[in-house]
Protein backbone atom coordinates (compact mmCIF):
# COMPACT_ATOMS: atom_id res chain seq x y z
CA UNK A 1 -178.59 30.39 5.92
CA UNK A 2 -176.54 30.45 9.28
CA UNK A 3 -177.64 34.05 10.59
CA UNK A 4 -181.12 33.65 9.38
CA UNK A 5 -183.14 32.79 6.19
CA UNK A 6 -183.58 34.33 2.38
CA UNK A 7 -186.77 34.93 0.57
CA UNK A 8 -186.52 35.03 -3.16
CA UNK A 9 -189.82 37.44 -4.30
CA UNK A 10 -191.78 37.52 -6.47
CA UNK A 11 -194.83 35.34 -5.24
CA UNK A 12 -198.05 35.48 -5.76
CA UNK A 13 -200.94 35.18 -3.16
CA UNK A 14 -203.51 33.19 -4.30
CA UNK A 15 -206.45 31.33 -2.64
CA UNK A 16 -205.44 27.33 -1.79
CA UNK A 17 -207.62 24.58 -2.53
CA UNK A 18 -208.71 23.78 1.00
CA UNK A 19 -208.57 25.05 4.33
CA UNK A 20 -205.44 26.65 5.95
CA UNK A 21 -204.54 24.68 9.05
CA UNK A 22 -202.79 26.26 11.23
CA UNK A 23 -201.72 23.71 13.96
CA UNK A 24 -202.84 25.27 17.05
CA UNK A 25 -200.11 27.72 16.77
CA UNK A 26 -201.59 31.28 16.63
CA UNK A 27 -198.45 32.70 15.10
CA UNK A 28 -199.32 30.64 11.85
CA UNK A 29 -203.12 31.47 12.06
CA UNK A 30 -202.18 34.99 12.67
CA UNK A 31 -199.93 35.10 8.94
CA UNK A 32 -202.58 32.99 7.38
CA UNK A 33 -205.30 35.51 8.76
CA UNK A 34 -203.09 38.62 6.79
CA UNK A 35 -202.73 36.04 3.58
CA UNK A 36 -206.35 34.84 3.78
CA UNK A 37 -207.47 38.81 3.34
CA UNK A 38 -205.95 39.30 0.33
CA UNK A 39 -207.00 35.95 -0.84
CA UNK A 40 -210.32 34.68 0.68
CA UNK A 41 -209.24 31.85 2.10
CA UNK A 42 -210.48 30.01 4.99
CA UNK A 43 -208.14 29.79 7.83
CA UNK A 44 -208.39 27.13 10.98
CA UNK A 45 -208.46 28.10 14.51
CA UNK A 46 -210.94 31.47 14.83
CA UNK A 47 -209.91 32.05 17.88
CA UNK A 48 -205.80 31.42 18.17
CA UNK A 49 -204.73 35.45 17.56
CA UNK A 50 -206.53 36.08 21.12
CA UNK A 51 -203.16 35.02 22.43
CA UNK A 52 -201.10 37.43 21.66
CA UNK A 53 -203.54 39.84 19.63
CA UNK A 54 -207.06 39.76 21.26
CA UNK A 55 -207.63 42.99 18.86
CA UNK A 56 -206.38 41.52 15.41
CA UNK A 57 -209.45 41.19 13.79
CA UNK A 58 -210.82 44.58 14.95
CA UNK A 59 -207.82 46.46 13.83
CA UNK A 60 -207.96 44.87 10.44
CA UNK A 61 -211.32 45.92 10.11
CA UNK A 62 -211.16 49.01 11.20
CA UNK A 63 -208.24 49.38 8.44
CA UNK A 64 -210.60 48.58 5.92
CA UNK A 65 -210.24 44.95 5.53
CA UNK A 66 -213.69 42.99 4.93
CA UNK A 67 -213.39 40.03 7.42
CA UNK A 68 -216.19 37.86 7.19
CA UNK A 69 -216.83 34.55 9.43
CA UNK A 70 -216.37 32.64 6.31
CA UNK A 71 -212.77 33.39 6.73
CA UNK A 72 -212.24 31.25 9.64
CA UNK A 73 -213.58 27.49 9.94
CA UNK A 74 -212.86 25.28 12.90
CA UNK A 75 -211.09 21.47 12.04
């Protein structure tokens, strides 16, 4: 859309085939960490949130979220 972009609901999380990649970008490795928790999925680039979020994974642990180094696999 001009001003911005629609959604349309409704989706389903569910756990993809392979790894995430997330392109070196640690706004797309930070989503895919969120997704990933609800899904198990393994996400690219463990270390990418440290540049804007150097507490991410600390805070979603300490809000109950089971994070486990499985989660994250380097390309």
């Amino acid at each position: 859309m001009q001003d911005g972009i629609e959604v349309v609901g409704g989706q389903q999380i569910k756990s993809p085939g392979n790894i995430v990649s997330t392109f070196g970008d640690h706004r797309l490795q930070m989503t895919a960490v969120i997704l990933a928790c609800a899904c198990s999925a393994k996400v690219s680039g463990p270390n990418l949130h440290k540049v804007a979020d150097e507490d991410l994974l600390l805070r979603l642990i300490e809000y109950g979220i089971n994070i486990e180094e499985k989660l994250f696999k380097s390309k």
